[in-house]
N, C-alpha and C. Protein backbone atom coordinates (compact mmCIF):
# COMPACT_ATOMS: atom_id res chain seq x y z
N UNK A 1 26.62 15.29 25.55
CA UNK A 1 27.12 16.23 24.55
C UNK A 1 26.55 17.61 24.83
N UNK A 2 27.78 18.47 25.16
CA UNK A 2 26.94 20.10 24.91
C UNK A 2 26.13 20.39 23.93
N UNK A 3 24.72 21.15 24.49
CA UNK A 3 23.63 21.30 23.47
C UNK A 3 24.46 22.51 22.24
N UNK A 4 25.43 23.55 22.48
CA UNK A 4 25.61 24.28 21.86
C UNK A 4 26.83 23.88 21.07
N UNK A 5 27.24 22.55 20.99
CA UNK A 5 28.48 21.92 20.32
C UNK A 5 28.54 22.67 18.77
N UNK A 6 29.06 23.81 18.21
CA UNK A 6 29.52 24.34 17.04
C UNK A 6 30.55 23.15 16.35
N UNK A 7 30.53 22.95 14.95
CA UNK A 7 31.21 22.54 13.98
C UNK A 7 32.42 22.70 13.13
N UNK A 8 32.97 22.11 12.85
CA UNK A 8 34.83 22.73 12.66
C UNK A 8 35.26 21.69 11.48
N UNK A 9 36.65 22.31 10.53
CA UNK A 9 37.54 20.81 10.53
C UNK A 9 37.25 20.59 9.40
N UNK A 10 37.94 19.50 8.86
CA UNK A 10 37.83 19.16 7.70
C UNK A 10 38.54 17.38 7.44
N UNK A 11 38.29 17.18 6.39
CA UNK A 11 38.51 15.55 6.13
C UNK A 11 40.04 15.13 5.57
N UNK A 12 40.46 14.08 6.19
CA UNK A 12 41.72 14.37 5.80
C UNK A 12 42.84 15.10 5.73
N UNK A 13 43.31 16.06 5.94
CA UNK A 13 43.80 17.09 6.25
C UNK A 13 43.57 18.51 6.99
N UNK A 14 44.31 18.21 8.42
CA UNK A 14 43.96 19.51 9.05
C UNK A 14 45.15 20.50 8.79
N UNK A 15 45.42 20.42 7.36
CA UNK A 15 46.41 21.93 7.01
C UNK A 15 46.99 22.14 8.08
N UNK A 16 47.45 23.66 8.12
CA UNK A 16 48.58 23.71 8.58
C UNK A 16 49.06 23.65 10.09
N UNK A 17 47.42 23.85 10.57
CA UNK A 17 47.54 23.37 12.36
C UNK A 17 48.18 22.49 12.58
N UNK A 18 48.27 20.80 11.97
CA UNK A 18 48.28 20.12 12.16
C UNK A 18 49.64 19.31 11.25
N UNK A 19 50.43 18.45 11.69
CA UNK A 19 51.20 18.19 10.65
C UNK A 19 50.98 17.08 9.80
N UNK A 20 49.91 17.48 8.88
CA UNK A 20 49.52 16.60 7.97
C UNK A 20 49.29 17.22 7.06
N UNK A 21 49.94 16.77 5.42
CA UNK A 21 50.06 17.83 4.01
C UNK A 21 48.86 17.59 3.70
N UNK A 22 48.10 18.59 3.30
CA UNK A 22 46.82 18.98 2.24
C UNK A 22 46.92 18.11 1.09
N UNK A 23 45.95 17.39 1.03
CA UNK A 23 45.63 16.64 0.00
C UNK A 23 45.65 18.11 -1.18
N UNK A 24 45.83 17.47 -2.49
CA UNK A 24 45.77 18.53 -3.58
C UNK A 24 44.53 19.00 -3.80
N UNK A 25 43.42 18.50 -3.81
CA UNK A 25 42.30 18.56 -4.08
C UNK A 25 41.33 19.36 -2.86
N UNK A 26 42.19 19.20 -2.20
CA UNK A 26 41.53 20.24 -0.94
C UNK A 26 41.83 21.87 -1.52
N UNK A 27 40.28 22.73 -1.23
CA UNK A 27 40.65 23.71 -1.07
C UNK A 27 40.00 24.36 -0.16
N UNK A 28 40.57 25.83 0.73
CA UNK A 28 39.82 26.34 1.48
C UNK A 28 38.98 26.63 1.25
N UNK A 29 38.71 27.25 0.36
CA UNK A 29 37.58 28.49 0.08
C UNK A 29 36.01 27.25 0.15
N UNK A 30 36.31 26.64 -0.15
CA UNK A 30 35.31 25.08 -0.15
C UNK A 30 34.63 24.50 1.39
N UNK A 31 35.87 24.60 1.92
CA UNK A 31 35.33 24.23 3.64
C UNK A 31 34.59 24.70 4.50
N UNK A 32 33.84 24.10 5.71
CA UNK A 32 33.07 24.78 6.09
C UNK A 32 33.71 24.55 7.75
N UNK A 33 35.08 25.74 7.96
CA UNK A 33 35.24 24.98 8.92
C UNK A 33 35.35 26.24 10.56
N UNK A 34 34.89 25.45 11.30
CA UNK A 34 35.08 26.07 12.63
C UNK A 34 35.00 25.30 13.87
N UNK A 35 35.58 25.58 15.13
CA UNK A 35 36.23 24.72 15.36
C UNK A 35 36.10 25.69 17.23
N UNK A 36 35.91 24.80 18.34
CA UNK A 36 35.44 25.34 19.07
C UNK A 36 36.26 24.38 20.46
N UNK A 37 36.79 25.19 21.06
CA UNK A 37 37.54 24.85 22.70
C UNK A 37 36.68 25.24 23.67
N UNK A 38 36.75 24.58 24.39
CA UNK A 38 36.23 24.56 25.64
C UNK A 38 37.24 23.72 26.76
N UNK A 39 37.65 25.08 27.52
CA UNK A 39 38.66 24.82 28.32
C UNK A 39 38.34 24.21 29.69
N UNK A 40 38.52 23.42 30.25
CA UNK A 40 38.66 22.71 31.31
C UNK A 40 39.64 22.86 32.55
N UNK A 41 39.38 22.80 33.64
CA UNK A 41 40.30 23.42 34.85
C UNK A 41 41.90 23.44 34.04
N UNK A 42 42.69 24.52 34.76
CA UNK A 42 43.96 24.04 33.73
C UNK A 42 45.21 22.93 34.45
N UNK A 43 44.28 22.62 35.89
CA UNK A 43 45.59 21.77 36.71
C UNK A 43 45.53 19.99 35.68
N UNK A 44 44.33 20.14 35.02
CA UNK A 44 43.56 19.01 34.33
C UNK A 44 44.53 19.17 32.72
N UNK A 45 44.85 20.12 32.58
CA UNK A 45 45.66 20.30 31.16
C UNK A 45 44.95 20.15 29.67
N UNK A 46 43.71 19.69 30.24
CA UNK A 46 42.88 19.43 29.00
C UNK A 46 41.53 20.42 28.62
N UNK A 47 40.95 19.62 27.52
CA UNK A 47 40.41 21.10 26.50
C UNK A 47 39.48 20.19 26.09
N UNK A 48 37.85 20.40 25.35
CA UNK A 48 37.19 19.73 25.24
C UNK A 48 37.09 20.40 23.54
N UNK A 49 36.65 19.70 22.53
CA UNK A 49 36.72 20.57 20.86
C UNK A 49 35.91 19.35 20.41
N UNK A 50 34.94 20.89 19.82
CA UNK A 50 33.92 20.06 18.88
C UNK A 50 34.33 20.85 17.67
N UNK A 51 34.21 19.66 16.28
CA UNK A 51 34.36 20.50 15.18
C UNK A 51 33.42 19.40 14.02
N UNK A 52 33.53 19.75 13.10
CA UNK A 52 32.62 19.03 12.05
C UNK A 52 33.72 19.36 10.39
N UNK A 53 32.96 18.24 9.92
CA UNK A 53 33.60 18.33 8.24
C UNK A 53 32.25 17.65 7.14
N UNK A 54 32.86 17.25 5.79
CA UNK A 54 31.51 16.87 5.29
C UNK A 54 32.68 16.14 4.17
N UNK A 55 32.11 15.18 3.96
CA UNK A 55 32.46 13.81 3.30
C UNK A 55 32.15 13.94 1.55
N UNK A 56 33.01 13.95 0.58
CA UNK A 56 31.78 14.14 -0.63
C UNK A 56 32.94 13.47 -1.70
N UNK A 57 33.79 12.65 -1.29
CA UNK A 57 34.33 11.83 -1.97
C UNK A 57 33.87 10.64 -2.42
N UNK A 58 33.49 10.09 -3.36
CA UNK A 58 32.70 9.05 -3.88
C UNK A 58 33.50 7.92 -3.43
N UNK A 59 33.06 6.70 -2.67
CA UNK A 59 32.79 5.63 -2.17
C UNK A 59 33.72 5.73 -0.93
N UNK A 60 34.50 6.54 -0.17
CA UNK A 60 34.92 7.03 0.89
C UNK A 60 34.17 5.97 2.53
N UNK A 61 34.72 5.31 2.79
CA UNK A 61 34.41 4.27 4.15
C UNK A 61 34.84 4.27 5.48
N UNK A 62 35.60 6.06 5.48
CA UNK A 62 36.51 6.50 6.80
C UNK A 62 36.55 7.45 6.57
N UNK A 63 36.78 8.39 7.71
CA UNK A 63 37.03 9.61 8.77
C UNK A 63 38.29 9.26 9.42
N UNK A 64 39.17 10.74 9.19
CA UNK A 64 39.97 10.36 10.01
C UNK A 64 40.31 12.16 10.30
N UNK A 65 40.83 11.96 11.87
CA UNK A 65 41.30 12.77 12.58
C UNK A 65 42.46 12.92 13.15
N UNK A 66 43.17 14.03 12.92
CA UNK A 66 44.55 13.90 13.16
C UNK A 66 45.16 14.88 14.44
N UNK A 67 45.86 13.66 15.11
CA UNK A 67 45.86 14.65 16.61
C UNK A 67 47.20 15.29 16.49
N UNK A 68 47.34 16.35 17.17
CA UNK A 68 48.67 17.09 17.00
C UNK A 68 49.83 16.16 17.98
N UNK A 69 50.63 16.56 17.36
CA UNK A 69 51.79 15.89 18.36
C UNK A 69 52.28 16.87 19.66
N UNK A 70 52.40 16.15 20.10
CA UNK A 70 52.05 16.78 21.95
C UNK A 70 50.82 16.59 22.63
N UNK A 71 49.82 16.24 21.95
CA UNK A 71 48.46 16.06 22.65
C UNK A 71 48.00 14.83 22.63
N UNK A 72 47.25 14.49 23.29
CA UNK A 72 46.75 13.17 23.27
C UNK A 72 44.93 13.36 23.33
N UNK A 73 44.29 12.56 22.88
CA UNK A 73 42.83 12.57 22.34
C UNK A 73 42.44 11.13 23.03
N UNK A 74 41.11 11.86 23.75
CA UNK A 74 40.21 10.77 24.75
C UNK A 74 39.09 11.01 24.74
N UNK A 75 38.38 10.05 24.84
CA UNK A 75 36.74 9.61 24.23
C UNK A 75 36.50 10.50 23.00
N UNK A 76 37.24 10.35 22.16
CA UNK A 76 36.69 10.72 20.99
C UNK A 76 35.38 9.85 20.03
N UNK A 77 34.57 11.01 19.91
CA UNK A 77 33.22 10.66 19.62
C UNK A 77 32.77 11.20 17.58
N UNK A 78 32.11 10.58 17.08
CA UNK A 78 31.94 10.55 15.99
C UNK A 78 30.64 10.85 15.14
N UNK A 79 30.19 11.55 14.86
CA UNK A 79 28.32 11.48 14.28
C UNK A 79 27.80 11.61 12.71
N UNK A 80 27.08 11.00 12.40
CA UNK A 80 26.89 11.33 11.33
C UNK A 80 25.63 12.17 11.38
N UNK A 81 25.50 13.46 10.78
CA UNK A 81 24.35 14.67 11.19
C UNK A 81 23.27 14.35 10.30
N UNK A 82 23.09 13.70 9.16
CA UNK A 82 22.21 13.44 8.72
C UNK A 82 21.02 12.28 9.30
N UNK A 83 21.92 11.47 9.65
CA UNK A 83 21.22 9.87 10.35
C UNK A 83 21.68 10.05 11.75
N UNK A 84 21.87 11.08 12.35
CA UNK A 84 21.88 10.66 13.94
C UNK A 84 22.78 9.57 14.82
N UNK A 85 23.59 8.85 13.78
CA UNK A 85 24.09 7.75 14.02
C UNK A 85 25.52 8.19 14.55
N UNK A 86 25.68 7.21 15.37
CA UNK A 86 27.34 7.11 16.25
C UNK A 86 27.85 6.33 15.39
N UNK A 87 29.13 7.03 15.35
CA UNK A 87 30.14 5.75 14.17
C UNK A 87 30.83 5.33 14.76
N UNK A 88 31.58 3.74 14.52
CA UNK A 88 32.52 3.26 15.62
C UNK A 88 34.09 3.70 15.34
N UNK A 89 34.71 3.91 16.23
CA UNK A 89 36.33 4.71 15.91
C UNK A 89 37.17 4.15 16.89
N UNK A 90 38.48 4.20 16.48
CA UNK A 90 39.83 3.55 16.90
C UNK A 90 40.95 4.39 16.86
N UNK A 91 41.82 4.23 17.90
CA UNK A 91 43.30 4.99 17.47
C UNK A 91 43.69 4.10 16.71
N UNK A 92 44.69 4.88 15.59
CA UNK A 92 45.82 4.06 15.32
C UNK A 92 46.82 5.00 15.14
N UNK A 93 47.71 3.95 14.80
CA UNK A 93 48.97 4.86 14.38
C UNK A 93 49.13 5.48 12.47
N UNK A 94 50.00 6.34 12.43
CA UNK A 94 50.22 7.12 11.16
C UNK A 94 50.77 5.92 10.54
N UNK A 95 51.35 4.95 10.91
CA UNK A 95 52.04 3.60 10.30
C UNK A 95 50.30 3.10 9.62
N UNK A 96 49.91 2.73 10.57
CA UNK A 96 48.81 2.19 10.20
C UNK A 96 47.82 2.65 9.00
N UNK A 97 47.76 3.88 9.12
CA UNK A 97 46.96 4.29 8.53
C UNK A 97 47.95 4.81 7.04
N UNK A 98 48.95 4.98 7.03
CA UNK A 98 49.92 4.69 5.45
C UNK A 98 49.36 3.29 4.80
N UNK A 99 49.56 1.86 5.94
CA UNK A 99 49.55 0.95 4.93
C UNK A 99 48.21 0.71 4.26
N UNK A 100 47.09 1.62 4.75
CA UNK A 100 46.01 1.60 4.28
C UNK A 100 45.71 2.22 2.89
N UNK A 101 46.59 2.83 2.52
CA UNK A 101 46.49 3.64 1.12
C UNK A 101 45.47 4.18 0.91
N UNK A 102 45.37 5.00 1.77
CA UNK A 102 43.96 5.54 1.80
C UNK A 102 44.01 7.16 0.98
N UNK A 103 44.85 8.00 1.63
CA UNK A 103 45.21 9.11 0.82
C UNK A 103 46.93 9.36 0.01
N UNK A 104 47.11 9.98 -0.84
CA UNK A 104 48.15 10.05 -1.91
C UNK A 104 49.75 10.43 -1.47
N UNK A 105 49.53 11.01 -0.16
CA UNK A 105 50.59 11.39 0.90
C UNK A 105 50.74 10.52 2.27
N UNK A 106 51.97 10.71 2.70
CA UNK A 106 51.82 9.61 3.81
C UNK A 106 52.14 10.59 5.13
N UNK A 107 51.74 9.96 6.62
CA UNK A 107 52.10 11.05 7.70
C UNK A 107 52.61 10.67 8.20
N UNK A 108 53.45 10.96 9.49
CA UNK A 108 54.65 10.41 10.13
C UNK A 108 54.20 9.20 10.76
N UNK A 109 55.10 7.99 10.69
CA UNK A 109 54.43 6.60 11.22
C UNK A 109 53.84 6.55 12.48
N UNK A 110 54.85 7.50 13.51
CA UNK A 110 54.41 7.52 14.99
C UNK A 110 53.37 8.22 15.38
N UNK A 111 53.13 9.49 14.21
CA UNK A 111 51.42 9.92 14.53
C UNK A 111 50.38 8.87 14.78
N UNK A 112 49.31 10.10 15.84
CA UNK A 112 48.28 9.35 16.31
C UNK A 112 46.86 9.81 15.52
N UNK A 113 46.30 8.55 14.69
CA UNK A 113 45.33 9.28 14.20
C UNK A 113 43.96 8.11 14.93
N UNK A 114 42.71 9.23 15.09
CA UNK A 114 41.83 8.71 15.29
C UNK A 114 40.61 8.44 14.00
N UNK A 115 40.48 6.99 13.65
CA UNK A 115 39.66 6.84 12.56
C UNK A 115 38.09 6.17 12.82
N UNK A 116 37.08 6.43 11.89
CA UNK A 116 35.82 6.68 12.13
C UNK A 116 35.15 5.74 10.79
N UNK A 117 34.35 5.13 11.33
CA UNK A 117 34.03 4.14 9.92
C UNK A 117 32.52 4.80 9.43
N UNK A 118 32.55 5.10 8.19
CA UNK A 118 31.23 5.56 8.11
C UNK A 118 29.82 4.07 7.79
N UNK A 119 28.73 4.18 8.07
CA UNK A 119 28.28 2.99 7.79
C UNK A 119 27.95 2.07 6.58
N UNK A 120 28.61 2.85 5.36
CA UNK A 120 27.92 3.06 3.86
C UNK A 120 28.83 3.98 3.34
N UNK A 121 29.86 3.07 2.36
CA UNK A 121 30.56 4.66 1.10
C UNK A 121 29.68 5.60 0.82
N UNK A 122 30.39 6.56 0.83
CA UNK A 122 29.84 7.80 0.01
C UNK A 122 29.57 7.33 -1.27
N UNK A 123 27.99 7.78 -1.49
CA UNK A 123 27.66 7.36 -2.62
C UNK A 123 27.82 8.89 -3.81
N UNK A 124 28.30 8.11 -5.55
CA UNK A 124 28.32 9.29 -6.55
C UNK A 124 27.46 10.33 -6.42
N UNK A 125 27.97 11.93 -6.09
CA UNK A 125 26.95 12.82 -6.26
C UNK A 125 26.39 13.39 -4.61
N UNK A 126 26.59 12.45 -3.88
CA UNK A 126 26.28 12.53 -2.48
C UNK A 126 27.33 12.83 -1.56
N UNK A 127 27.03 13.40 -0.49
CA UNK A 127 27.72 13.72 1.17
C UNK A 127 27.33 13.30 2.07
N UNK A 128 28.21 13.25 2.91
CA UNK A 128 27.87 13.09 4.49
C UNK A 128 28.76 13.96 5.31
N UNK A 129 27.89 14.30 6.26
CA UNK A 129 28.19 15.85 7.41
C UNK A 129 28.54 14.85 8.42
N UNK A 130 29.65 15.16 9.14
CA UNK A 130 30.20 14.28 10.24
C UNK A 130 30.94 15.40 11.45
N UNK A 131 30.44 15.38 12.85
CA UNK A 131 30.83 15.53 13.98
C UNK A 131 31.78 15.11 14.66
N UNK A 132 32.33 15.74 14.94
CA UNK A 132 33.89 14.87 15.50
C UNK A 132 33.45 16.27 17.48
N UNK A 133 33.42 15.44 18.45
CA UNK A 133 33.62 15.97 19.99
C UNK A 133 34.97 14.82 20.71
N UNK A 134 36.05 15.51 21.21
CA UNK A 134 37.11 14.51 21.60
C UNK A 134 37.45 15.76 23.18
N UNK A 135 37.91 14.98 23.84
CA UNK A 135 38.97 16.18 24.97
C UNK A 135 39.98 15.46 24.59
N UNK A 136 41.13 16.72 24.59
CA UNK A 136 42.27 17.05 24.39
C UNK A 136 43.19 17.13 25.94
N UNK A 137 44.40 16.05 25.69
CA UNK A 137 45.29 16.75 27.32
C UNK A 137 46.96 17.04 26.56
N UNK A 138 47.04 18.17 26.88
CA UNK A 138 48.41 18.90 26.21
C UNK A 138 49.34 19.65 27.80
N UNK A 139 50.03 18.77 28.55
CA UNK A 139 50.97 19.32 29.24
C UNK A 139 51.33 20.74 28.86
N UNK A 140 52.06 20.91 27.45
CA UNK A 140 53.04 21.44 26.98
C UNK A 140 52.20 22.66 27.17
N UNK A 141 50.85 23.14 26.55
CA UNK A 141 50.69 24.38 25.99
C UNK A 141 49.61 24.72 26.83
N UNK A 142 48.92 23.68 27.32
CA UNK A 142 48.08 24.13 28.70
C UNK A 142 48.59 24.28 29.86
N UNK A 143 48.91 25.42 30.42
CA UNK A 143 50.16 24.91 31.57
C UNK A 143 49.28 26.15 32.36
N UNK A 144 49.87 25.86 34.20
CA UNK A 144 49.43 27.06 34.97
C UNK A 144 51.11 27.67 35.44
N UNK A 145 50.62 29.18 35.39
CA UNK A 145 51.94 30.16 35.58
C UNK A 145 51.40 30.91 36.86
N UNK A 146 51.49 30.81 38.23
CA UNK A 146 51.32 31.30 39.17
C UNK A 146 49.93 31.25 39.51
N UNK A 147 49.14 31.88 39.24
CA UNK A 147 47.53 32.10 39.81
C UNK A 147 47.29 32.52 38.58
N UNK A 148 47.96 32.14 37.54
CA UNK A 148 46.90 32.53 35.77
C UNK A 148 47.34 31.15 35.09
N UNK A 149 46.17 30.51 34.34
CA UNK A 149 46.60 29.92 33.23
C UNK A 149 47.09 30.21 31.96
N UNK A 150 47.64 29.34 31.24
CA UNK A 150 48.30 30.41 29.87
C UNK A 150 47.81 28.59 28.82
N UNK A 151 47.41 29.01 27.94
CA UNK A 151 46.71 28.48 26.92
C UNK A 151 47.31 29.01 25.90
N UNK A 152 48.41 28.11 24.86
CA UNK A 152 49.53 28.38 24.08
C UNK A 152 49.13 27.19 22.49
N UNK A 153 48.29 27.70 21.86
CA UNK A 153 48.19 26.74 20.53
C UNK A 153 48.10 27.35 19.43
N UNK A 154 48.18 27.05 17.83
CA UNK A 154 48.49 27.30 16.79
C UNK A 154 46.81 26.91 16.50
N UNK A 155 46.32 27.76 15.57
CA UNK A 155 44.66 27.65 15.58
C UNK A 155 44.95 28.12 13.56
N UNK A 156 44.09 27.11 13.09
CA UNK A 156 44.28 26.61 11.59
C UNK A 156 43.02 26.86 10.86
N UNK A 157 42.16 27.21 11.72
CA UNK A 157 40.72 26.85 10.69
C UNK A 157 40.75 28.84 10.50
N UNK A 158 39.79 29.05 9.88
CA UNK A 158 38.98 30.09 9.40
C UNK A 158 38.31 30.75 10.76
N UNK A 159 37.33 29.78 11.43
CA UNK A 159 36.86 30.42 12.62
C UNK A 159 37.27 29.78 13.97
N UNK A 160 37.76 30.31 14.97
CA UNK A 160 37.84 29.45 16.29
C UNK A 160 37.39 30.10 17.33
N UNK A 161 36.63 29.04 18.20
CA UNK A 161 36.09 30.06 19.59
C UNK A 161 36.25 29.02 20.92
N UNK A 162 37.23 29.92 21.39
CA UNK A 162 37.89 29.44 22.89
C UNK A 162 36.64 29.71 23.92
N UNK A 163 36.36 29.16 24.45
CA UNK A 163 35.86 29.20 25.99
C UNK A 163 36.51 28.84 27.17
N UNK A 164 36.90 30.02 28.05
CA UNK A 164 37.81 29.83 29.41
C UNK A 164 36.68 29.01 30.23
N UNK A 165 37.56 28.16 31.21
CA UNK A 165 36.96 27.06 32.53
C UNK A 165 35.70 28.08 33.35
N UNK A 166 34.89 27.63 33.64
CA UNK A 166 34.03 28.86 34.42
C UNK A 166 34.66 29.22 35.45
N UNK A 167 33.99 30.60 35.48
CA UNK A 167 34.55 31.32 36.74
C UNK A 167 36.25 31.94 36.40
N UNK A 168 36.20 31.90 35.53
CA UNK A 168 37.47 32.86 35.12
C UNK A 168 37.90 33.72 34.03
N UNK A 169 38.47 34.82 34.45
CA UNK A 169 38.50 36.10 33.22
C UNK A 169 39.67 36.25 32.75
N UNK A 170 39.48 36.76 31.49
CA UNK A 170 40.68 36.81 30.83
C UNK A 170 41.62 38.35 31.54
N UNK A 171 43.13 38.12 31.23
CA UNK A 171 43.94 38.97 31.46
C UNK A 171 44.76 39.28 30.72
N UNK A 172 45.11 38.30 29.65
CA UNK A 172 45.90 39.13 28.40
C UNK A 172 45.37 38.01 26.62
N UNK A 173 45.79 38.41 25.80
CA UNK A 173 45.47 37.63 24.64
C UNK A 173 46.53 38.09 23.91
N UNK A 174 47.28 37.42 22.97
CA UNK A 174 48.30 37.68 21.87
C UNK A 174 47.82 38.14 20.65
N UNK A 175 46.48 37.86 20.44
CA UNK A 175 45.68 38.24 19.05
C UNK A 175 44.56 38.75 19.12
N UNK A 176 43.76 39.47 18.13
CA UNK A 176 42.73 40.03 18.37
C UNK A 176 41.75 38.55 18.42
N UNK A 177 40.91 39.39 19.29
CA UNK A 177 39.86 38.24 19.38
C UNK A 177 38.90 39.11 19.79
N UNK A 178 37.15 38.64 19.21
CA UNK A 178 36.15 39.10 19.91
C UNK A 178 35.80 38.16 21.44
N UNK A 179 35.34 39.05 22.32
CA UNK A 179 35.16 38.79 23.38
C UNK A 179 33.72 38.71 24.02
N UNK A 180 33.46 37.71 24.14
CA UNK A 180 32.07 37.79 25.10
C UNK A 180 31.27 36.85 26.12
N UNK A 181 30.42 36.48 26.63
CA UNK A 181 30.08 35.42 27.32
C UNK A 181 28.77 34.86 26.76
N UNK A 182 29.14 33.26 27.15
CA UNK A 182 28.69 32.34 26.43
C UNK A 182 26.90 32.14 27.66
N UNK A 183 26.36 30.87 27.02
CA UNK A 183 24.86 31.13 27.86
C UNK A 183 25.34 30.31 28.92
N UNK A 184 26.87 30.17 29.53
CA UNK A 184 26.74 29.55 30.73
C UNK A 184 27.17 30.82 31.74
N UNK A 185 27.82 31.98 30.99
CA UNK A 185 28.61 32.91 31.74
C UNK A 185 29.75 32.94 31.74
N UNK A 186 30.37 32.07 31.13
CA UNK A 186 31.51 31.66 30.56
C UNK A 186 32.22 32.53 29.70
N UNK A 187 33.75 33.20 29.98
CA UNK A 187 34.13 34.31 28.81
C UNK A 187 34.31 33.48 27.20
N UNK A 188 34.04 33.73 26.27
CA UNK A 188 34.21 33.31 25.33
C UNK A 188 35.47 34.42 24.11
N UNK A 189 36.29 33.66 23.46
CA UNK A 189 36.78 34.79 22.45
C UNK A 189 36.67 33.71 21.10
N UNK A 190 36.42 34.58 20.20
CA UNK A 190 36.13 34.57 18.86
C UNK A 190 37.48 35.01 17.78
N UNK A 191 37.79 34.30 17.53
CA UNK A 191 39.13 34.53 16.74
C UNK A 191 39.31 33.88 14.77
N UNK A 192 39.11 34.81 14.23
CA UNK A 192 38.71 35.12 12.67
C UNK A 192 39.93 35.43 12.09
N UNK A 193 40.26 34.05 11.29
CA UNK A 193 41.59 34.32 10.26
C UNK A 193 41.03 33.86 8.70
N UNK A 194 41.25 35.15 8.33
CA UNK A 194 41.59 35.10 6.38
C UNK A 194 42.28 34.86 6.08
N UNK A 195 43.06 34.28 6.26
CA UNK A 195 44.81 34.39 6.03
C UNK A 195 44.50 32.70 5.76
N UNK A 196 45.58 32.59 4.70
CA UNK A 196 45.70 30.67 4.25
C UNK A 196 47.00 30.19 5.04
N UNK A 197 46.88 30.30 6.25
CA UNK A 197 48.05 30.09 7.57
C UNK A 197 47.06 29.80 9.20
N UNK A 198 48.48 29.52 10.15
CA UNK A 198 47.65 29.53 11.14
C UNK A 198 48.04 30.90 11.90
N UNK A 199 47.08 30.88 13.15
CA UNK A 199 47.49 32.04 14.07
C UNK A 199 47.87 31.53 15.31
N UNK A 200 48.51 32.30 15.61
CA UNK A 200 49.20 31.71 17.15
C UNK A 200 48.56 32.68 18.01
N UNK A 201 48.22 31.87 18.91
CA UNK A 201 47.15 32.49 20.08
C UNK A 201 47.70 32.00 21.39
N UNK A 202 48.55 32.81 22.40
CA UNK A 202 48.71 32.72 23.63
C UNK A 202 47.40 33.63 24.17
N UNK A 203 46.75 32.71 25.26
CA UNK A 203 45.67 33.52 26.17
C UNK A 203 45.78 33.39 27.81
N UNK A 204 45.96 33.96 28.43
CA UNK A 204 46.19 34.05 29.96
C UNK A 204 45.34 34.37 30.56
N UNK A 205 44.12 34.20 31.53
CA UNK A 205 43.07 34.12 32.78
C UNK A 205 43.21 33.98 33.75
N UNK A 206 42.76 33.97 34.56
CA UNK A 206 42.85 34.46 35.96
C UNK A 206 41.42 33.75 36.88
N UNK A 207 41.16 33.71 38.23
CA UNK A 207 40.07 32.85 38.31
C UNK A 207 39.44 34.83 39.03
N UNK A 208 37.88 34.90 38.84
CA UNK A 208 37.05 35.97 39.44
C UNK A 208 37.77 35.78 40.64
């Protein structure tokens, strides 16, 4: 696990990134969320994202993570930050996880969700802080265009911070983003939405 793995995300519903409806009881202003890429060669198509959420539903016995459609999610990993503990997790399908009646809305049957068992309900009055690290492989929006990659996704949380593959600089961005390098040397951009929506972020690089 990267020592500098930042925290993201939220439980049950990843709003509007993601196509799964907001529980009612969710609200932003409440979340603590940010949410962090780390890009990987782009002939590889994949993306490495650490993010975090926090549990505070009384007797609650799952985590679940919802992968976008077009992407697919591998070794996805699970933590609980208080106890240090690895939780055990499974794909299933959006079928699956309907007949579970777990939340008040249902998601499309053929979605892929990845679920996380915590070891102990949430107890009355209490939380649990949970880590979610998975790589991501997306044909569609990770793609290479001549001698630049172009990195094409819809970004949902409050804070997000891209990191390009080492050894390569950026050449254009669709949105403002702060820019800087990370402690590997790595360009990093920082991208900050207030807005109760997502932002669409095309980014294009180049190798030094």
């Amino acid at each position: 696990m990267r020592p500098s793995v930042r925290v993201s995300i939220i439980l049950a519903g990843a709003l509007a990134a993601l196509p799964y409806p907001a529980p009612a009881q969710e609200h932003r202003a409440e979340q603590d969320r940010e949410i962090t890429y780390w890009l990987n060669e782009p002939d590889t198509h994949s993306f490495l994202i650490s993010h975090g959420f926090t549990v505070t539903e009384e007797g609650a016995e799952y985590v679940h993570n919802f992968v976008r459609a077009g992407s697919e999610a591998h070794d996805p990993r699970f933590w609980n930050l208080e106890t240090g503990e690895e939780l055990t997790v499974r794909h299933m399908t959006g079928a699956e996880l309907n007949a579970m009646g777990v939340y008040d809305r249902t998601v499309e049957d053929d979605s892929i969700v990845i679920q996380a068992q915590l070891h102990a309900p949430v107890a009355s009055g209490h939380s649990v802080r949970i880590r979610v690290q998975e790589t991501y492989v997306d044909s569609g929006r990770y793609t290479i265009d001549g001698d630049e990659l172009v990195w094409d996704r819809t970004l949902g949380r409050p804070r997000n911070v891209v990191h390009l593959p080492a050894g390569w600089v950026l050449t254009a961005v669709s949105t403002p983003a702060t820019i800087s390098t990370d402690d590997e040397g790595r360009v990093a951009l920082r991208f900050i939405n207030p807005r109760n929506d997502s932002v669409h972020v095309v980014l294009r690089a180049r190798r030094r």
